[in-house]
N, C-alpha and C. Protein backbone atom coordinates (compact mmCIF):
# COMPACT_ATOMS: atom_id res chain seq x y z
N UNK A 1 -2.68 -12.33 16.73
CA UNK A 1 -1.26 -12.12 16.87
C UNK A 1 -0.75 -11.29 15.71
N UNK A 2 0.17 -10.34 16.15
CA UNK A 2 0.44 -9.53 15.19
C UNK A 2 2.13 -10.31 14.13
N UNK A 3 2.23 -10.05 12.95
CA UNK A 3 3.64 -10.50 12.51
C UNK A 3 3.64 -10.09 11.78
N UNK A 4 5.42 -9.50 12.41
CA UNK A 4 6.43 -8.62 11.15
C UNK A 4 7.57 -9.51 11.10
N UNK A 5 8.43 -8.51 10.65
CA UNK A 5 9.95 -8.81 10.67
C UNK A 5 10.96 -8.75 12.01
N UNK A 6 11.28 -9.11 12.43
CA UNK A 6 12.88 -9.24 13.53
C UNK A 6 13.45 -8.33 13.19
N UNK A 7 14.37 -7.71 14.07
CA UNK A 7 14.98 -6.86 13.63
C UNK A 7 16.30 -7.70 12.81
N UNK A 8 16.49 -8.54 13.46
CA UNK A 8 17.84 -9.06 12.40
C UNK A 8 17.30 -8.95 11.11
N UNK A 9 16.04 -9.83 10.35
CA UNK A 9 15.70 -9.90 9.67
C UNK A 9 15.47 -9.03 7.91
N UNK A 10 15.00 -8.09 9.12
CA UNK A 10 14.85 -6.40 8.38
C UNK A 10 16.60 -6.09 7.99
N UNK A 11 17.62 -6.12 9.17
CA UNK A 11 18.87 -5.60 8.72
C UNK A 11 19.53 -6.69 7.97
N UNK A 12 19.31 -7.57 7.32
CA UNK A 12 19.75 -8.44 6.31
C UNK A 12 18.89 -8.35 4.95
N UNK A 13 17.69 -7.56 5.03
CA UNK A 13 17.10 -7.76 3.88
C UNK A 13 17.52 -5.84 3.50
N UNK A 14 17.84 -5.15 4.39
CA UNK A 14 18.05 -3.83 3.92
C UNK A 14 16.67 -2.97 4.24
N UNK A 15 16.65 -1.77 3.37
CA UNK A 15 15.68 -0.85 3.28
C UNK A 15 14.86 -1.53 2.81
N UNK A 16 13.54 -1.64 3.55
CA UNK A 16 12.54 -2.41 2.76
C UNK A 16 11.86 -0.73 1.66
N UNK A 17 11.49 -1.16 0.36
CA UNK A 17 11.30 -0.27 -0.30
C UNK A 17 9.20 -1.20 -0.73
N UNK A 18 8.81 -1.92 -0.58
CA UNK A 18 7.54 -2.18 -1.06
C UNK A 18 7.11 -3.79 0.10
N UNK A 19 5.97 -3.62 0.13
CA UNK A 19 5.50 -4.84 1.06
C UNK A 19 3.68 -5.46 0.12
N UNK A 20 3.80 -6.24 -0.30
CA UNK A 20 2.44 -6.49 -0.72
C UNK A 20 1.88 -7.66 0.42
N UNK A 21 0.52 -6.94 1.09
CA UNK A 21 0.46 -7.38 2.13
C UNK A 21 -0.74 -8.05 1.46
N UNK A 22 -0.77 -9.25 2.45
CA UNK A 22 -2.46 -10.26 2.32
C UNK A 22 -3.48 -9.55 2.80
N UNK A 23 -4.72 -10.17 1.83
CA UNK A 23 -5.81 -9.33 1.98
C UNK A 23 -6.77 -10.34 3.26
N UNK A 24 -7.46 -9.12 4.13
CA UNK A 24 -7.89 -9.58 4.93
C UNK A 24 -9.39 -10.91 4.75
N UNK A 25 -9.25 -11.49 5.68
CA UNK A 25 -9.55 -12.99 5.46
C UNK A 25 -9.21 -13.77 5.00
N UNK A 26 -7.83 -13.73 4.45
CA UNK A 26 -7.55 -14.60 3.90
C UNK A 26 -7.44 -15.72 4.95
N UNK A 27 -7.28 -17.04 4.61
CA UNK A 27 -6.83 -18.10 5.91
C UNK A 27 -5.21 -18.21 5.09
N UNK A 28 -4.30 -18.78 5.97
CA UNK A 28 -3.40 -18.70 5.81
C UNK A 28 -3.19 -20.73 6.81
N UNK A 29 -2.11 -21.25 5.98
CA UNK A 29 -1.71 -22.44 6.99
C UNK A 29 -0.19 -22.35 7.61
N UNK A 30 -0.04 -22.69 8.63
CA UNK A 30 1.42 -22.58 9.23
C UNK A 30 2.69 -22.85 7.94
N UNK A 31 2.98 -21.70 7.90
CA UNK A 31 3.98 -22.26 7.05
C UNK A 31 4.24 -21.45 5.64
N UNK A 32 2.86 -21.47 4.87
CA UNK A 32 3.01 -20.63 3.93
C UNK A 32 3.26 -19.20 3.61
N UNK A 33 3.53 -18.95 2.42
CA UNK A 33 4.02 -18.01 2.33
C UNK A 33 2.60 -16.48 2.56
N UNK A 34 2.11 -15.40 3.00
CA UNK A 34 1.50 -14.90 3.51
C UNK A 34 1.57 -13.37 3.03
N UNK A 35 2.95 -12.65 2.98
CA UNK A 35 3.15 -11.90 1.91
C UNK A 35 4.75 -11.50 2.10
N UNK A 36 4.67 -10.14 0.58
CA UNK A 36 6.56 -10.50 -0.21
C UNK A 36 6.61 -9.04 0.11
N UNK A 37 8.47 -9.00 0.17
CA UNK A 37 8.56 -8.17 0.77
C UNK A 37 9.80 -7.84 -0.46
N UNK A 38 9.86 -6.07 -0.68
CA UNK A 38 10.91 -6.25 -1.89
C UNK A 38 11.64 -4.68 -0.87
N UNK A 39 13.27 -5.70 -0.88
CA UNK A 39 14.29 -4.13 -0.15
C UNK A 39 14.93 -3.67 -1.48
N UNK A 40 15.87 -3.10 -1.16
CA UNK A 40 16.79 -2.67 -1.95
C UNK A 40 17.81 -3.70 -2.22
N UNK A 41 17.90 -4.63 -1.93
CA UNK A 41 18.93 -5.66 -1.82
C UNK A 41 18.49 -6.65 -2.39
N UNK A 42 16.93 -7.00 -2.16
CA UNK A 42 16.39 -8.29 -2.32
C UNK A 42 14.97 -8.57 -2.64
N UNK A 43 14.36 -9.56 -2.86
CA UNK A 43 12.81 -9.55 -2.10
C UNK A 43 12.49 -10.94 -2.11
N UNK A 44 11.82 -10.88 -1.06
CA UNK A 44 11.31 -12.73 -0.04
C UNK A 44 10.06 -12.35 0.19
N UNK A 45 9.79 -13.24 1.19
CA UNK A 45 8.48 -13.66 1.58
C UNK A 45 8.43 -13.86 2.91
N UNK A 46 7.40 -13.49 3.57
CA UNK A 46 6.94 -13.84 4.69
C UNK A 46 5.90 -14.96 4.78
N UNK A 47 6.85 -15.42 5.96
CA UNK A 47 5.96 -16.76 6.34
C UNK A 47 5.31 -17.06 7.64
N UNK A 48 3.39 -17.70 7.46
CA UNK A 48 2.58 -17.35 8.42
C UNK A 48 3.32 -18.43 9.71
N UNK A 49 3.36 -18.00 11.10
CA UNK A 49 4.20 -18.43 12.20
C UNK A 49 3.18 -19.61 12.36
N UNK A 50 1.83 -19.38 12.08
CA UNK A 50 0.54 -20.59 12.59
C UNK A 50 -0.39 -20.02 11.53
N UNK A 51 -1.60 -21.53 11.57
CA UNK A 51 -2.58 -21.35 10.71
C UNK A 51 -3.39 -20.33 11.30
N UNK A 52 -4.21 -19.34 10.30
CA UNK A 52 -5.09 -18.88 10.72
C UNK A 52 -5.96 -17.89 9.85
N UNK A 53 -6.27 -16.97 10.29
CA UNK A 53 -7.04 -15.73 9.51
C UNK A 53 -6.64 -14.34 9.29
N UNK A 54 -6.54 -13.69 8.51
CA UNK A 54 -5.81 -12.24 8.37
C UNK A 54 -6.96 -11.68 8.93
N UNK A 55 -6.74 -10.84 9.39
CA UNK A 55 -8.26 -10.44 10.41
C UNK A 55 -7.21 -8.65 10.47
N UNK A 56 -5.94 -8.37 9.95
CA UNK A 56 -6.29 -7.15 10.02
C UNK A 56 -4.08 -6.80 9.51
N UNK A 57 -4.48 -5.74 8.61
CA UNK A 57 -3.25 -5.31 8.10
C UNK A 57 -2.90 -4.17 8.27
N UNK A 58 -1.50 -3.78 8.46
CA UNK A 58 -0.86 -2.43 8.66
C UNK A 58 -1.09 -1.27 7.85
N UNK A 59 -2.05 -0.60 8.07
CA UNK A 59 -2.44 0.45 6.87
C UNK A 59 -1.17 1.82 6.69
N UNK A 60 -0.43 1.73 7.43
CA UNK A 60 0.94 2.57 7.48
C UNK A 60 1.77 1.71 6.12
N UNK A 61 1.29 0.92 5.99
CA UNK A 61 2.21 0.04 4.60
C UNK A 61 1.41 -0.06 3.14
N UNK A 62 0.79 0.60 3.54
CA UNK A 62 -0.29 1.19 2.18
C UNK A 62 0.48 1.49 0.99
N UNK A 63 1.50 2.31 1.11
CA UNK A 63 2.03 3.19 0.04
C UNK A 63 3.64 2.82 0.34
N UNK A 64 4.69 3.36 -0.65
CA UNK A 64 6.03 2.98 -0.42
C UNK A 64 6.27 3.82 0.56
N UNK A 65 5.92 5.03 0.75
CA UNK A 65 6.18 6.04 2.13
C UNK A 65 6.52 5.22 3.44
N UNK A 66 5.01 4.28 3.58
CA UNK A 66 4.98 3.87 4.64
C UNK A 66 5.71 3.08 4.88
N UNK A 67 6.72 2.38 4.28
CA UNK A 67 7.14 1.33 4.08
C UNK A 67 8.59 1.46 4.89
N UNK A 68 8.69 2.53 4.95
CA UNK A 68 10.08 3.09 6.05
C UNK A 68 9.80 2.73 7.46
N UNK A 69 8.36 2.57 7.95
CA UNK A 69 8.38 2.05 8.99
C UNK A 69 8.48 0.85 9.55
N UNK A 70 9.01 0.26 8.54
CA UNK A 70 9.46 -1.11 8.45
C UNK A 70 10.77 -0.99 8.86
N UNK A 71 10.97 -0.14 8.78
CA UNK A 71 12.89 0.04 8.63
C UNK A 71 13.42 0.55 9.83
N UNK A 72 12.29 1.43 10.48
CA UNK A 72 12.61 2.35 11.67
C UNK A 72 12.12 1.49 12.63
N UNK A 73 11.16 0.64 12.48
CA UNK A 73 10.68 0.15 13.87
C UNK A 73 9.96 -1.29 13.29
N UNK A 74 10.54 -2.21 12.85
CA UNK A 74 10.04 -3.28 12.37
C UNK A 74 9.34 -4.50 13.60
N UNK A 75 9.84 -4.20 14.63
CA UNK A 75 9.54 -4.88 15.89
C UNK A 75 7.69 -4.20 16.52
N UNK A 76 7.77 -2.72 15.94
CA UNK A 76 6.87 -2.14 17.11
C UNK A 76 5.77 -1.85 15.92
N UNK A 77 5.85 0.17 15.28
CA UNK A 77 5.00 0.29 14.03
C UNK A 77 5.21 -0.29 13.11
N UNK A 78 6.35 -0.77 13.09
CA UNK A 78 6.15 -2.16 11.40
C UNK A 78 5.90 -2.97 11.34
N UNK A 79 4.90 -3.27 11.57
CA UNK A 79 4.14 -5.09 11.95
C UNK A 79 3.48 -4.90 10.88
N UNK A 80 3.19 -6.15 10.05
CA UNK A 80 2.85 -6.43 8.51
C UNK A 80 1.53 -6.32 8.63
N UNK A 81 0.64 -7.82 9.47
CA UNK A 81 -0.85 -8.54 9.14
C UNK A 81 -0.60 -9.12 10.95
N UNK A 82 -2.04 -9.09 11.15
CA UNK A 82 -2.27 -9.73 12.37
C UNK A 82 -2.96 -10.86 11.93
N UNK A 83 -3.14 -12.22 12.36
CA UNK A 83 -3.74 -13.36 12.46
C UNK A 83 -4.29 -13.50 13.64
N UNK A 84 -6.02 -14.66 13.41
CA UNK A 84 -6.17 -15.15 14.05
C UNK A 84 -5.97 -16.40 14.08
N UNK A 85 -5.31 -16.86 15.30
CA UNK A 85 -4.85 -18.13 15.19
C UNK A 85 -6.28 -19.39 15.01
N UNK A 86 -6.32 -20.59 14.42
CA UNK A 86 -6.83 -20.99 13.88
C UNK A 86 -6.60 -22.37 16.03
N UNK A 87 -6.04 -22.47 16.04
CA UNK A 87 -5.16 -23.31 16.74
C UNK A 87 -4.60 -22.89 18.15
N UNK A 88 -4.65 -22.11 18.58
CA UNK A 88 -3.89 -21.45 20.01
C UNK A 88 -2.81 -22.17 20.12
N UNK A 89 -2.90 -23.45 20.54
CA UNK A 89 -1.54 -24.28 20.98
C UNK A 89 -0.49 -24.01 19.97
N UNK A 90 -1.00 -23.87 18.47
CA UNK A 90 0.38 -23.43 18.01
C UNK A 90 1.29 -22.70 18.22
N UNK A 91 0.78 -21.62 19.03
CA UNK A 91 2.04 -20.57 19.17
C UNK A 91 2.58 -21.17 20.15
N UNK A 92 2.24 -22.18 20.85
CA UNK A 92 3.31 -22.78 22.11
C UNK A 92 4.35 -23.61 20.97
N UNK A 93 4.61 -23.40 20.01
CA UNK A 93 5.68 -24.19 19.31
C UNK A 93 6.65 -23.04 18.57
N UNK A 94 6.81 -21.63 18.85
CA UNK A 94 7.04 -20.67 18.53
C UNK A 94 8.09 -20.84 19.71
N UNK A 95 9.08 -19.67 18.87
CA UNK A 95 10.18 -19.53 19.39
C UNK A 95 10.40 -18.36 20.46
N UNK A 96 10.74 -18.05 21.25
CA UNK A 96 10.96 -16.71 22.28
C UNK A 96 11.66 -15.85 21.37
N UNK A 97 11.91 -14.72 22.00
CA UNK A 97 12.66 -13.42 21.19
C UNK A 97 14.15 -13.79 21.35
N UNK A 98 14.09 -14.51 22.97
CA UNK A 98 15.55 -14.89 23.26
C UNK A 98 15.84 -16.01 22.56
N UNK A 99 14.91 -17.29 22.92
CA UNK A 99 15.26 -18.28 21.51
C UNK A 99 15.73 -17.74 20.26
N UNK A 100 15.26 -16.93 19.69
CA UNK A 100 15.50 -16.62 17.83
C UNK A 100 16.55 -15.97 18.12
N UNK A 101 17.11 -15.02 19.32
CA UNK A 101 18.15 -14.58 19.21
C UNK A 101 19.52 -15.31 19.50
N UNK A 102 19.26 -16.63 19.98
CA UNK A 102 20.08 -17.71 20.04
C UNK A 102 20.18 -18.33 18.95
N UNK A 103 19.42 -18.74 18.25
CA UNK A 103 19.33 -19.06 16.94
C UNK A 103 20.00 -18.22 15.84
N UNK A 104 20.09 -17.38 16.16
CA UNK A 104 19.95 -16.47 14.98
C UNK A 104 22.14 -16.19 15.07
N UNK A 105 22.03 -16.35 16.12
CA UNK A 105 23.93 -15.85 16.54
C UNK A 105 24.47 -16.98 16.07
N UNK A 106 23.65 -18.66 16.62
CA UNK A 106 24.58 -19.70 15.92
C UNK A 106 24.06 -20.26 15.06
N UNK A 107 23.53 -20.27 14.21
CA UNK A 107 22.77 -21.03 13.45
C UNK A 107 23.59 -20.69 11.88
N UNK A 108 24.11 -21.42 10.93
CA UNK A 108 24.42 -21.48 9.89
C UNK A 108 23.28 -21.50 8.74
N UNK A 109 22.15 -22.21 9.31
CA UNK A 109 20.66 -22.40 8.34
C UNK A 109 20.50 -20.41 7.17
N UNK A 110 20.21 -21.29 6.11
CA UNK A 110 19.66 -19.80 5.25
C UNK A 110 18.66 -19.30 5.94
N UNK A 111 18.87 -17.78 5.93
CA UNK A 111 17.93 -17.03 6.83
C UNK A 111 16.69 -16.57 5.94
N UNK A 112 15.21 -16.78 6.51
CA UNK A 112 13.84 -16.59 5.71
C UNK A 112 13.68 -15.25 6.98
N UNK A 113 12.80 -14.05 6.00
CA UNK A 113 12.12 -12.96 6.49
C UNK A 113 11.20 -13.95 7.59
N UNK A 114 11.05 -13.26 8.60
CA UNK A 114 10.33 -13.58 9.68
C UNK A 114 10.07 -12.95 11.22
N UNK A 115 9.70 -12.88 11.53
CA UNK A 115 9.37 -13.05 13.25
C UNK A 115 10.04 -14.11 13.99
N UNK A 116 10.64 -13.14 15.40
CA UNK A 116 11.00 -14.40 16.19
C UNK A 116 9.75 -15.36 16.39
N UNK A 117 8.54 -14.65 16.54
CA UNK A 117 7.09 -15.83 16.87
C UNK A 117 6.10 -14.90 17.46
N UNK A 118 7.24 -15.17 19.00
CA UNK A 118 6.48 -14.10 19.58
C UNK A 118 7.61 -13.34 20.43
N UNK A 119 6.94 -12.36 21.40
CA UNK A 119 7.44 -11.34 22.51
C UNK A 119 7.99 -12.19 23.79
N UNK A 120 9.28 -12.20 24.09
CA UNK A 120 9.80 -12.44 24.59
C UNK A 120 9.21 -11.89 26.25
């Protein structure tokens, strides 16, 4: 499974200007932090949606250049790290695109860099 940023996400954190992405194999557990993301505004962290394996990273995010494609298309070419899920059933506890976008309109909760989960 691939995971980036939402587009809400991206337009609250700004121009992303640097992404230090996890190195492949890493295992990762639901939850933790996976890699940081620094805009012009801010910088957070991304957090893994399910446990699993980095099995493969966005080489367009290599350099700060690339890092605009975070900005232009954070849903499609700006996807961070792909995982393998450790678990399958976890992603059945993931939210829809339409879920997070329900969430995301009423929800008062502090907002964390993320993925709706998955593709709606």
């Amino acid at each position: 499974m691939r995971v980036g940023l939402s587009a809400f996400a991206q337009a609250e954190l700004g121009d992303i200007a640097w992404v230090e992405l996890p190195p492949m194999g890493r295992h990762v557990q639901r939850g933790e932090a996976a890699c940081s993301i620094e805009s012009l505004k801010s910088a957070g962290e991304v957090y893994a949606p399910v446990s699993g394996t980095v099995v493969e990273v966005n080489p367009v995010l290599a350099d700060e250049r690339g890092c605009g494609t975070v900005n232009r298309d954070p849903l499609g070419e700006g996807w961070l790290f792909a995982l393998r899920p450790d678990d399958p059933a976890e992603l059945d506890a993931l939210m829809s695109a339409e879920e997070y976008g329900r969430w995301v309109s009423t929800s008062s909760a502090p907002r964390a860099a993320g993925g709706p989960g998955r593709a709606g």
